[in-house]
N, C-alpha and C. Protein backbone atom coordinates (compact mmCIF):
# COMPACT_ATOMS: atom_id res chain seq x y z
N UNK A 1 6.11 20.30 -10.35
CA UNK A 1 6.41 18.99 -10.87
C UNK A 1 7.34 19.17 -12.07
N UNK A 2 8.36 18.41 -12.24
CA UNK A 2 9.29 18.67 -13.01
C UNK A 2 9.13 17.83 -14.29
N UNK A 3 8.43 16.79 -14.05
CA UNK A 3 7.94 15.74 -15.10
C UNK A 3 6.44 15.02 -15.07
N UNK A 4 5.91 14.47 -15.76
CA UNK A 4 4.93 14.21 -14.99
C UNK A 4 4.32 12.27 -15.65
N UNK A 5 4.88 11.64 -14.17
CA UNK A 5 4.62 10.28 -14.45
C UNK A 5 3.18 9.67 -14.99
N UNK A 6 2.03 10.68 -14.85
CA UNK A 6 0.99 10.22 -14.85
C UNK A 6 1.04 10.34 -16.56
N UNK A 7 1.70 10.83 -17.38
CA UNK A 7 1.39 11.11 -18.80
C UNK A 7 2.75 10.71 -19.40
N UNK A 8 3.70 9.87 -19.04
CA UNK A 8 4.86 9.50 -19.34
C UNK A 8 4.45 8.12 -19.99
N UNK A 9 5.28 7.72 -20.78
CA UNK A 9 5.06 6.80 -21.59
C UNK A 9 5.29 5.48 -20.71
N UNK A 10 4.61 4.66 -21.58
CA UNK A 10 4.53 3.27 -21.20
C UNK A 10 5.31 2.61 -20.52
N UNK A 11 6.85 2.20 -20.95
CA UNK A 11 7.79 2.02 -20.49
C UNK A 11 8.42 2.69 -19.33
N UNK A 12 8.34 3.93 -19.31
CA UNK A 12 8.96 4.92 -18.02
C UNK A 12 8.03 4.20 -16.89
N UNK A 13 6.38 4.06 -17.21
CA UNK A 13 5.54 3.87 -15.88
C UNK A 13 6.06 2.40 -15.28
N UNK A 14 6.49 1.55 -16.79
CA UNK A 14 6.71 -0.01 -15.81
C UNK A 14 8.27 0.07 -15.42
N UNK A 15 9.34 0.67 -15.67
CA UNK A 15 10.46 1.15 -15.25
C UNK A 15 10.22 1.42 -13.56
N UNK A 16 9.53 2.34 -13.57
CA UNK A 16 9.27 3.08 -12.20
C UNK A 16 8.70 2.11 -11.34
N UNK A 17 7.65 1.29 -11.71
CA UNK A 17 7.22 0.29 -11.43
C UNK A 17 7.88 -0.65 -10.91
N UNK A 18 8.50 -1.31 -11.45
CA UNK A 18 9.34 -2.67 -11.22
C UNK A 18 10.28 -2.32 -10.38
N UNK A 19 11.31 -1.08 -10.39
CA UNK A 19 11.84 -0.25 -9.20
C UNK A 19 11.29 -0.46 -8.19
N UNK A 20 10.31 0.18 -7.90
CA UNK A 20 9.54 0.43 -7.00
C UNK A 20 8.88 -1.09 -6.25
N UNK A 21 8.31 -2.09 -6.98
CA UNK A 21 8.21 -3.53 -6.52
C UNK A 21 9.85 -4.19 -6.10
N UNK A 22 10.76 -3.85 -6.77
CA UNK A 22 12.41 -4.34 -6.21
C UNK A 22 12.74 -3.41 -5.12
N UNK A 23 12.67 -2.47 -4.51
CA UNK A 23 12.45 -1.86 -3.18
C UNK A 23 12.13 -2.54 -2.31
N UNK A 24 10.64 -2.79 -2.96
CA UNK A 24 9.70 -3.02 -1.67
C UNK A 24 9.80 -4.48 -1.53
N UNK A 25 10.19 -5.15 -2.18
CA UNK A 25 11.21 -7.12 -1.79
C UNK A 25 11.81 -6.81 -0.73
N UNK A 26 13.02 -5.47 -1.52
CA UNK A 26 13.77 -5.46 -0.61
C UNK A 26 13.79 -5.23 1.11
N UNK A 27 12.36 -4.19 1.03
CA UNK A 27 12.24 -3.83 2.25
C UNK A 27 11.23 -4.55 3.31
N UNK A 28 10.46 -5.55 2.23
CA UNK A 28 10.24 -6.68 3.19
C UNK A 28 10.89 -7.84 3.77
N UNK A 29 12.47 -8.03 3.15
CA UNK A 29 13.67 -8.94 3.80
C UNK A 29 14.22 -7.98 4.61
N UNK A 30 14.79 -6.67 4.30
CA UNK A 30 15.06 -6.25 5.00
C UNK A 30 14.41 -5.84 6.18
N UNK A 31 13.22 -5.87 7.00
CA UNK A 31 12.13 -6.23 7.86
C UNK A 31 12.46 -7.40 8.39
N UNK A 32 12.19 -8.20 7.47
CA UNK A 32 12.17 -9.70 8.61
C UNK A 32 13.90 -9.78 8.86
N UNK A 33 15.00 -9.53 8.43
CA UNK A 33 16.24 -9.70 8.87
C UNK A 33 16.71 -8.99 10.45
N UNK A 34 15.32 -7.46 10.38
CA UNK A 34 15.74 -6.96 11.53
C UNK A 34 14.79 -7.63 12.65
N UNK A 35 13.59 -7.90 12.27
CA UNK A 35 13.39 -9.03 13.38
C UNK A 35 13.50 -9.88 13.75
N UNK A 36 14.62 -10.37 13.22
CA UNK A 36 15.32 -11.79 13.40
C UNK A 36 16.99 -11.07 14.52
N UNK A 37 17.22 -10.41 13.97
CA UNK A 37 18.49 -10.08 14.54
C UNK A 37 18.28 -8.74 15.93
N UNK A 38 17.36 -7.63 15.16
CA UNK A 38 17.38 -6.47 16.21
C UNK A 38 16.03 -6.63 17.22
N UNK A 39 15.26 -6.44 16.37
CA UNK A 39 13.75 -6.68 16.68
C UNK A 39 13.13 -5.20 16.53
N UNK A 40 11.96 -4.88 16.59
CA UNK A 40 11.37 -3.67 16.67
C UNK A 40 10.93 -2.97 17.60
N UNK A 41 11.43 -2.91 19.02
CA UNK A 41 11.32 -2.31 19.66
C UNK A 41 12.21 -1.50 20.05
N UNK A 42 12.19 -0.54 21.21
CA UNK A 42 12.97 0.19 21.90
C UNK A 42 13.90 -0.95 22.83
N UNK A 43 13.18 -1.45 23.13
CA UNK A 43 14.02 -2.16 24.43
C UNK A 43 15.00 -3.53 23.43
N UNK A 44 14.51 -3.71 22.35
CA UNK A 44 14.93 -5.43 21.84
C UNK A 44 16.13 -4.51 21.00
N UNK A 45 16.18 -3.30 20.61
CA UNK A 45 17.11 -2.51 19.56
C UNK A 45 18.29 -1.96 20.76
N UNK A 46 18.05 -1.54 21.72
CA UNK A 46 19.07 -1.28 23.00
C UNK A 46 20.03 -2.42 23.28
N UNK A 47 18.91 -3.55 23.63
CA UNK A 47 19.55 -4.79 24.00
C UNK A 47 20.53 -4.96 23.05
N UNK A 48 20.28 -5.06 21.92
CA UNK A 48 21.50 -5.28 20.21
C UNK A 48 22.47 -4.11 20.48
N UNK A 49 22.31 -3.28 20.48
CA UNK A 49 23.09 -2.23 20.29
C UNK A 49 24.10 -1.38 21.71
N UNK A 50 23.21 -1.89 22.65
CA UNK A 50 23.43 -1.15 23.71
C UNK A 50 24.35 -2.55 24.93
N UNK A 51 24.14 -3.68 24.04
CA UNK A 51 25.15 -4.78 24.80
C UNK A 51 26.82 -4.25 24.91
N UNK A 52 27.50 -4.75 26.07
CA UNK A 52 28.77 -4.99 25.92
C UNK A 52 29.21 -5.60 25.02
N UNK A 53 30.37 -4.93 24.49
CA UNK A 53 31.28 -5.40 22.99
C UNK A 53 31.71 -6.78 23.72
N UNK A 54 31.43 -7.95 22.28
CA UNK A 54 31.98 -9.49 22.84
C UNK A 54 33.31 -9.32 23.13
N UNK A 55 34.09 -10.27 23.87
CA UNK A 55 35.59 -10.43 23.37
C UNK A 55 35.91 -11.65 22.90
N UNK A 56 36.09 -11.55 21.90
CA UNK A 56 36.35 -13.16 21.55
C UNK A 56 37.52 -13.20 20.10
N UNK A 57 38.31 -12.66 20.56
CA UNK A 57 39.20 -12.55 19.44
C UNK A 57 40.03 -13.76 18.84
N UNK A 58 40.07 -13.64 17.55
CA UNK A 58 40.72 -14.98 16.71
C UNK A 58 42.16 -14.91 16.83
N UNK A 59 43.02 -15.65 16.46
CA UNK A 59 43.88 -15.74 15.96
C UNK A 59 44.16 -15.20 14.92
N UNK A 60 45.19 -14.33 14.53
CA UNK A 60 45.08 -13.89 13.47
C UNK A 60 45.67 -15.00 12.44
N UNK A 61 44.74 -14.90 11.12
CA UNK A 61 45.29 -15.86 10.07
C UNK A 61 44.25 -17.00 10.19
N UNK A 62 43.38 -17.20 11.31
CA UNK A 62 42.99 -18.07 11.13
C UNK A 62 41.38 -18.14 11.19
N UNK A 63 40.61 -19.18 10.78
CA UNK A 63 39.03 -19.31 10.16
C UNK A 63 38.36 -20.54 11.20
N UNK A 64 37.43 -20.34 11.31
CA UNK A 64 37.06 -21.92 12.33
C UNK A 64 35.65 -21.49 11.50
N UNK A 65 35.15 -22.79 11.17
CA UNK A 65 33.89 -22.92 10.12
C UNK A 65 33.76 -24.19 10.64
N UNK A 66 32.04 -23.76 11.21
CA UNK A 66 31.23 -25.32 11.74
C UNK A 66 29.92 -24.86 11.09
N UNK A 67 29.42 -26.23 10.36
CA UNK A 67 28.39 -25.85 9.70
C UNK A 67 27.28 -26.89 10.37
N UNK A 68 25.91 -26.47 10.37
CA UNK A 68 25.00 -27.45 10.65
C UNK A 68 23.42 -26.87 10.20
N UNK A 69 22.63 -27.82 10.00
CA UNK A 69 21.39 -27.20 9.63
C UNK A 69 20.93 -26.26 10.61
N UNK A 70 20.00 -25.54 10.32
CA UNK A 70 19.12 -24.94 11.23
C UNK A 70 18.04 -24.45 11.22
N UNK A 71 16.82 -24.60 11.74
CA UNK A 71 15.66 -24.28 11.44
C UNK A 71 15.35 -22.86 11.60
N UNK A 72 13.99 -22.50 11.09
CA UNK A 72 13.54 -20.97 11.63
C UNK A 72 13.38 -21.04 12.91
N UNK A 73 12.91 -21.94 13.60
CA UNK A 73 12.52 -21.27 15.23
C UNK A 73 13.75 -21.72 15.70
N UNK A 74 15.39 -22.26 15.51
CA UNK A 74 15.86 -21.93 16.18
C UNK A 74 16.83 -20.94 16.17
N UNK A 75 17.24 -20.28 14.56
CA UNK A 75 17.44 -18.83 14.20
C UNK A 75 17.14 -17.85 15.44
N UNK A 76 15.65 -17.73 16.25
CA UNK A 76 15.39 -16.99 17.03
C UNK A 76 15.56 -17.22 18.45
N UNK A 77 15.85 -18.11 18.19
CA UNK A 77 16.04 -18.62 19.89
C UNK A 77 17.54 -19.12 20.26
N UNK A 78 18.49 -17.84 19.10
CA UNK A 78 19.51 -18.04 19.78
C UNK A 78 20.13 -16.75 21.10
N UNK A 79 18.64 -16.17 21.16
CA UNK A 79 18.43 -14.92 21.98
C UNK A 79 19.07 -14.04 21.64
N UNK A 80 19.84 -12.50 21.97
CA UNK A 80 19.85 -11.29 21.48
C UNK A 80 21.30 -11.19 20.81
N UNK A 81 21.44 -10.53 19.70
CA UNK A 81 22.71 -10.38 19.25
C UNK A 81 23.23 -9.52 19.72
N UNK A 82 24.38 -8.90 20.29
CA UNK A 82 25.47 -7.60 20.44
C UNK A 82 26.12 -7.85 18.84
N UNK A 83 25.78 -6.16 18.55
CA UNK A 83 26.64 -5.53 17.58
C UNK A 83 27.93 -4.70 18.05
N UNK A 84 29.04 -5.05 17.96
CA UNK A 84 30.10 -4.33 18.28
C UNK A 84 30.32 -3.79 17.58
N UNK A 85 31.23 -2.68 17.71
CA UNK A 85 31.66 -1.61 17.17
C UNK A 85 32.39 -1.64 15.56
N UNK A 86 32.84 -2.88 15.42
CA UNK A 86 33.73 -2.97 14.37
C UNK A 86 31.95 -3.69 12.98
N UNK A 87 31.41 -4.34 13.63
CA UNK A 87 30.22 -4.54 12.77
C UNK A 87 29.15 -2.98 12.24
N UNK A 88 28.86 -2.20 13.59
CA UNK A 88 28.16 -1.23 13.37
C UNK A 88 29.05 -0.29 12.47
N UNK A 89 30.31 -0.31 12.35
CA UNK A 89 31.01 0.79 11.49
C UNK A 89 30.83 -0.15 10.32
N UNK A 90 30.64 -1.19 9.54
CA UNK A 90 31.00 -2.10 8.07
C UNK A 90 29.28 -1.69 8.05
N UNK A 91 28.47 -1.93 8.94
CA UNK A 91 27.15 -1.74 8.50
C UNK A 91 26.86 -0.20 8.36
N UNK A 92 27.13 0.60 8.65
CA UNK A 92 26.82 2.20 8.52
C UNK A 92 27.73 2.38 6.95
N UNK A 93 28.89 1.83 6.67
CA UNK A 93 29.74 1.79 5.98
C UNK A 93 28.65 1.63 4.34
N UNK A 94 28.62 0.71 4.68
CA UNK A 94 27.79 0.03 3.63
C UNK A 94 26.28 0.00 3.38
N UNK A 95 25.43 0.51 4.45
CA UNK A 95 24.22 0.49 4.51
C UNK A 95 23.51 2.37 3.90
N UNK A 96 24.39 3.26 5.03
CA UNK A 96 24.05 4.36 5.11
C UNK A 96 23.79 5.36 2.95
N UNK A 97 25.21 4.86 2.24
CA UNK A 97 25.16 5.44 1.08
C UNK A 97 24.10 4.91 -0.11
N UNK A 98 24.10 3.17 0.16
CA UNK A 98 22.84 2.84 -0.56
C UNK A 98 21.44 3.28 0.22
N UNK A 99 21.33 3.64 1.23
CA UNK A 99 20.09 4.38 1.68
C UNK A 99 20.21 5.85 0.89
N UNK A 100 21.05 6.38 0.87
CA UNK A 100 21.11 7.68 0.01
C UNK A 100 20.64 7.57 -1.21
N UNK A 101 21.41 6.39 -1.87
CA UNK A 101 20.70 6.22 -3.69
C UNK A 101 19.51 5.87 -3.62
N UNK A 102 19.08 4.93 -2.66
CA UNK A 102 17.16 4.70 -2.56
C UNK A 102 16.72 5.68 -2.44
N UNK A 103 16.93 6.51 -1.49
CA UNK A 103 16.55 7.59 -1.16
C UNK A 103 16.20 9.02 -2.51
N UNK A 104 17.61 8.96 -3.07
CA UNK A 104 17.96 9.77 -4.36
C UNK A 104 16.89 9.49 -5.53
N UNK A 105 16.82 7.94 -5.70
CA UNK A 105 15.80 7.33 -6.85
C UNK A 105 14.46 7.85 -6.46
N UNK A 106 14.05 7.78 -4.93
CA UNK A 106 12.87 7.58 -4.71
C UNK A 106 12.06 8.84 -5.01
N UNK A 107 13.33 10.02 -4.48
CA UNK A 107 13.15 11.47 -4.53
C UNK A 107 12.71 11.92 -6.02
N UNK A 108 13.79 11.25 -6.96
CA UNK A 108 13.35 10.77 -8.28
C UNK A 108 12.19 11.28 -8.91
N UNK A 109 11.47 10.04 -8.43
CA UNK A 109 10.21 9.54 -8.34
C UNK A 109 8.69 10.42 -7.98
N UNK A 110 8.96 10.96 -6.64
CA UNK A 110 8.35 12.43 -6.32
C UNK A 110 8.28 13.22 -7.13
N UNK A 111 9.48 13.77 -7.65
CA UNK A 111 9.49 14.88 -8.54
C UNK A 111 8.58 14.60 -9.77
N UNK A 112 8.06 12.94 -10.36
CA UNK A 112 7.13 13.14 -11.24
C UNK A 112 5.93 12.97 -10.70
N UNK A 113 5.45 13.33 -9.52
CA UNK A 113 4.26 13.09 -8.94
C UNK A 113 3.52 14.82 -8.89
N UNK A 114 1.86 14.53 -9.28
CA UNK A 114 1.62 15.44 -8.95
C UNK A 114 1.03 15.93 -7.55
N UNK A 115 2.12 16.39 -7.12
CA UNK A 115 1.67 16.97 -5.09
C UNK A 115 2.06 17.81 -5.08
N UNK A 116 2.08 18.63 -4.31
CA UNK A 116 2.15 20.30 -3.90
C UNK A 116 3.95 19.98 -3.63
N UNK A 117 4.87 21.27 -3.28
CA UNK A 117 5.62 21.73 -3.35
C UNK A 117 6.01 20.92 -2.02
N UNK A 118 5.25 21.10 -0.94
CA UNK A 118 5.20 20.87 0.32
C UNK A 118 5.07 20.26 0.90
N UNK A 119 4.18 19.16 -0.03
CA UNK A 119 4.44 17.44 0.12
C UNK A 119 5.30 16.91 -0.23
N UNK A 120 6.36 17.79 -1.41
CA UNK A 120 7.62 17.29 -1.87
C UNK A 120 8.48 17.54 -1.27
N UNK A 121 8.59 18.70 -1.21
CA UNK A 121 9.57 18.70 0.19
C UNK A 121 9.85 17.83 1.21
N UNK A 122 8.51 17.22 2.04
CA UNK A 122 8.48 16.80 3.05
C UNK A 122 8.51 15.38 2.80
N UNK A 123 8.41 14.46 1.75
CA UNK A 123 8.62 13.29 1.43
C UNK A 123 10.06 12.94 0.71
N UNK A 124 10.55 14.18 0.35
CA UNK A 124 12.08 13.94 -0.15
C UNK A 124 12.80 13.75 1.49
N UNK A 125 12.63 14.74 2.44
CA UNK A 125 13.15 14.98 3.77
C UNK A 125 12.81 13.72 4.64
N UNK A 126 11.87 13.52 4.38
CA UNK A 126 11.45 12.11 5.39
C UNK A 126 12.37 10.67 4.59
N UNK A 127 12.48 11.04 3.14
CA UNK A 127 13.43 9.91 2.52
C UNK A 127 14.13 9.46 3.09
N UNK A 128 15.40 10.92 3.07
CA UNK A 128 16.93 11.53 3.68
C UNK A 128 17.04 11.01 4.94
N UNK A 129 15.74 11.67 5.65
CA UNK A 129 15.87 11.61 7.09
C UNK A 129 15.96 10.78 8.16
N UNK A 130 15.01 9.59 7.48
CA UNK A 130 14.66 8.31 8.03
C UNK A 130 15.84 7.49 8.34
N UNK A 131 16.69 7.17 7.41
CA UNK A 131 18.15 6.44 7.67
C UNK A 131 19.52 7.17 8.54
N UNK A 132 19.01 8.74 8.58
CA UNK A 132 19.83 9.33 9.61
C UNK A 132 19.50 8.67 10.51
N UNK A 133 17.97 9.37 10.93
CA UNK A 133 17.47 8.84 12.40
C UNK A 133 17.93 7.35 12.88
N UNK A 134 17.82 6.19 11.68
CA UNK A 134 17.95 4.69 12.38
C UNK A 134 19.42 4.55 12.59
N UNK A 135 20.70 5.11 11.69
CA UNK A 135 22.01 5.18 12.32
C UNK A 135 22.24 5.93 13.39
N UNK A 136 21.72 7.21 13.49
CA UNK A 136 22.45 7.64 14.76
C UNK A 136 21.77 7.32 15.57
N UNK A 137 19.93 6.63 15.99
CA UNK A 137 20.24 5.80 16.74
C UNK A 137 20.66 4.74 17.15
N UNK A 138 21.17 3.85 16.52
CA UNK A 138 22.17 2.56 16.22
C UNK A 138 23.49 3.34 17.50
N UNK A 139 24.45 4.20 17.07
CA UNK A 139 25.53 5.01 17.55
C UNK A 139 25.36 5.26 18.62
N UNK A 140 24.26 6.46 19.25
CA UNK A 140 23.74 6.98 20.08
C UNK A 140 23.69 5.58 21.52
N UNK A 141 22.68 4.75 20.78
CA UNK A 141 22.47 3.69 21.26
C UNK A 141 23.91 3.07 21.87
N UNK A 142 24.79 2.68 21.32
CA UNK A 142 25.71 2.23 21.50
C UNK A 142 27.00 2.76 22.27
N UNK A 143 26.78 4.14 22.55
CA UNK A 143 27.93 4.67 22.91
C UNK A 143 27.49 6.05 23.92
N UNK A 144 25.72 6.02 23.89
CA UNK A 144 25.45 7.37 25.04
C UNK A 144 24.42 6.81 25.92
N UNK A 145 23.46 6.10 25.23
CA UNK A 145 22.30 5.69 26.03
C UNK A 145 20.98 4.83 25.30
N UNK A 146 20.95 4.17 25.99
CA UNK A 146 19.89 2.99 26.09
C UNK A 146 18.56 3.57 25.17
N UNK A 147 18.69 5.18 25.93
CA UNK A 147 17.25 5.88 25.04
C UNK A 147 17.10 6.28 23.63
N UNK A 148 18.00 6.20 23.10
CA UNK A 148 17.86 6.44 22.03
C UNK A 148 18.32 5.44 20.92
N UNK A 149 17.66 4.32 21.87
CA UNK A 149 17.01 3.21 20.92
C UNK A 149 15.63 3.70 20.02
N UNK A 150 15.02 4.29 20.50
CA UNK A 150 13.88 4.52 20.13
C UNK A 150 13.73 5.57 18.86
N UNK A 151 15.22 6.32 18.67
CA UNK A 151 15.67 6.70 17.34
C UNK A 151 15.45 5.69 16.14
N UNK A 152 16.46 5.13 16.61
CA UNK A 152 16.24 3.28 15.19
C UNK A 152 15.16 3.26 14.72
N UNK A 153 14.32 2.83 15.83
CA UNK A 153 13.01 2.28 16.00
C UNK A 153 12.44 3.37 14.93
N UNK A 154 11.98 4.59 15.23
CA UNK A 154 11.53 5.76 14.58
C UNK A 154 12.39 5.47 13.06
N UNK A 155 13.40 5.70 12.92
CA UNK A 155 13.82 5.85 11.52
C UNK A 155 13.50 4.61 10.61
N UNK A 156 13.12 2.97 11.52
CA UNK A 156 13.38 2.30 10.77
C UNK A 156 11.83 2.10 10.10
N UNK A 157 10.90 2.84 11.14
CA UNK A 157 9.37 2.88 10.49
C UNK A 157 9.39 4.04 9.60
N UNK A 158 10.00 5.08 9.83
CA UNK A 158 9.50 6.33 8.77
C UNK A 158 10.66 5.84 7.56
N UNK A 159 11.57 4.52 7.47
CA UNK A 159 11.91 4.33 6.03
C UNK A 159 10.61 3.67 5.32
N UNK A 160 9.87 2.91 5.95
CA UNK A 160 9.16 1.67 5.17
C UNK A 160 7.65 2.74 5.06
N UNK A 161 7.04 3.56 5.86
CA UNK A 161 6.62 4.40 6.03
C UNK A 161 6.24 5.34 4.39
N UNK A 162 7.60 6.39 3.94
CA UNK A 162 8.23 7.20 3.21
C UNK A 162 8.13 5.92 2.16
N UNK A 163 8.90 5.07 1.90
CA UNK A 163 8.31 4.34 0.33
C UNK A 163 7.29 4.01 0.61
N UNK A 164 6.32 3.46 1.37
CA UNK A 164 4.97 2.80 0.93
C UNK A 164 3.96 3.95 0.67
N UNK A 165 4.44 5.28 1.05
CA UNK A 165 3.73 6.32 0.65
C UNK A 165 3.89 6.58 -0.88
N UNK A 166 5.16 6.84 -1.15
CA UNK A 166 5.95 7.28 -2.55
C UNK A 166 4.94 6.47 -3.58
N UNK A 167 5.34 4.80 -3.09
CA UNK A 167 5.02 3.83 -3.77
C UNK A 167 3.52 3.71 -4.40
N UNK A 168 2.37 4.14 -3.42
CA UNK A 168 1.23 3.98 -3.02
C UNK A 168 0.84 4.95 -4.10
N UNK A 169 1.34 5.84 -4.01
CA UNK A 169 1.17 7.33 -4.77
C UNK A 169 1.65 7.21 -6.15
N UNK A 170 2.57 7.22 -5.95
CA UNK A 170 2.95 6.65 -7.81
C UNK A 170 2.13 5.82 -8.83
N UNK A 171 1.63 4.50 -7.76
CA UNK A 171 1.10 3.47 -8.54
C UNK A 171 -0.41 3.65 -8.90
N UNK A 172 -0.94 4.98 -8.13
CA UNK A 172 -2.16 5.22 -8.18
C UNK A 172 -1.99 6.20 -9.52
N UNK A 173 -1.00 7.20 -9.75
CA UNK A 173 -0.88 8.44 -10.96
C UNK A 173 -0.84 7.54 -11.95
N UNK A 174 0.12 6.44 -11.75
CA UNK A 174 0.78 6.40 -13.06
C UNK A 174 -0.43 5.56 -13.55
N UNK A 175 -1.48 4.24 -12.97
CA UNK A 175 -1.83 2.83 -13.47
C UNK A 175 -3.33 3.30 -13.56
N UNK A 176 -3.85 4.43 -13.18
CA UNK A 176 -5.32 4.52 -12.84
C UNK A 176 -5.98 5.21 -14.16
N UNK A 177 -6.91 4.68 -14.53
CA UNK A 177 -7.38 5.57 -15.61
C UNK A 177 -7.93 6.85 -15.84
N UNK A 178 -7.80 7.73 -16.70
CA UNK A 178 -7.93 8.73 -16.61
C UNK A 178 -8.89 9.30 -17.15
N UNK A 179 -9.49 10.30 -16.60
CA UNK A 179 -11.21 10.39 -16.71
C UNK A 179 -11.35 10.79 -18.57
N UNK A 180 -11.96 9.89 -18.95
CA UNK A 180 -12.44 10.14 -20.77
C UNK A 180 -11.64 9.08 -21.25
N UNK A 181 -10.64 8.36 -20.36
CA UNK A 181 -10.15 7.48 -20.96
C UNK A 181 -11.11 5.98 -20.96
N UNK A 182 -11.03 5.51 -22.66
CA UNK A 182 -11.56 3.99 -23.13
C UNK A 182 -10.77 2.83 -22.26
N UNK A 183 -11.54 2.29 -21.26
CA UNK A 183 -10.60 0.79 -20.44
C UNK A 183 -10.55 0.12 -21.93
């Protein structure tokens, strides 16, 4: 352990804290956005990914904007989205490096935990690893086979997985009292 959160001052624990609660917002929108759009399965993440590219090309120069209300149930019932190629590259674009800095912070975070060498290891790697696995199956998906939808699927549970562990663990070192300690 390179630091150690459980004996770090006040401020560092609600720092880490509030991090760690702004994550996990995040990774409960980011949840319901993919079951709104991909879904969580093998077969509902193929279907997204593994559709024929639309063709529906604009004009160049030009915008067509129709606006109208819309409810939650019919958000879902506009049945399955295709991600084409030019979306899955802006989303890997943009998704893949802030998974690295979550990832980086979270790793962070580990390092003031007290766990064996080998749990650190393996929770920094499952960090890293998790957002490989859900892009290249996204790719895979899209450009080799249907089966490795079930990549996504895998990476997109061992992300939420990997923080609610981190998270779980942290909040127990840092907030729990410590034996001889006056509540």
């Amino acid at each position: 352990m390179l630091y150690d959160l459980r004996r770090a001052d006040a401020r560092v624990k609600w720092l880490v804290t509030c991090l760690l609660a702004t994550f996990g917002l995040a990774y409960l929108f980011g949840g319901w956005m993919v079951g709104l759009y991909a879904g969580f399965t093998p077969h509902a993440v193929a279907v997204t990914y593994g559709a024929p590219e639309m063709t529906m090309p604009m004009p160049p120069g030009s915008t067509t904007v129709v606006e109208h209300s819309m409810t939650m149930q019919e958000m879902g019932s506009e049945g399955p989205h295709a991600i084409d190629r030019d979306l899955l590259v802006q989303d890997t674009h943009v998704h893949v490096p802030m998974y690295g800095v979550i990832a980086a912070v979270l790793s962070l975070v580990v390092l003031g935990l007290d766990l064996s060498r080998t749990w650190s290891y393996a929770l920094i790697t499952l960090l890293f690893a998790a957002p490989w696995l859900d892009f290249a199956g996204m790719w895979l998906t899209k450009y080799a086979s249907s089966q490795f939808a079930v990549l996504t699927v895998a990476g997109g549970f061992a992300m939420g997985l990997a923080y609610t562990i981190v998270a779980a663990i942290a909040a127990w070192q840092m907030w729990r009292p410590a034996r001889g300690d006056v509540p």
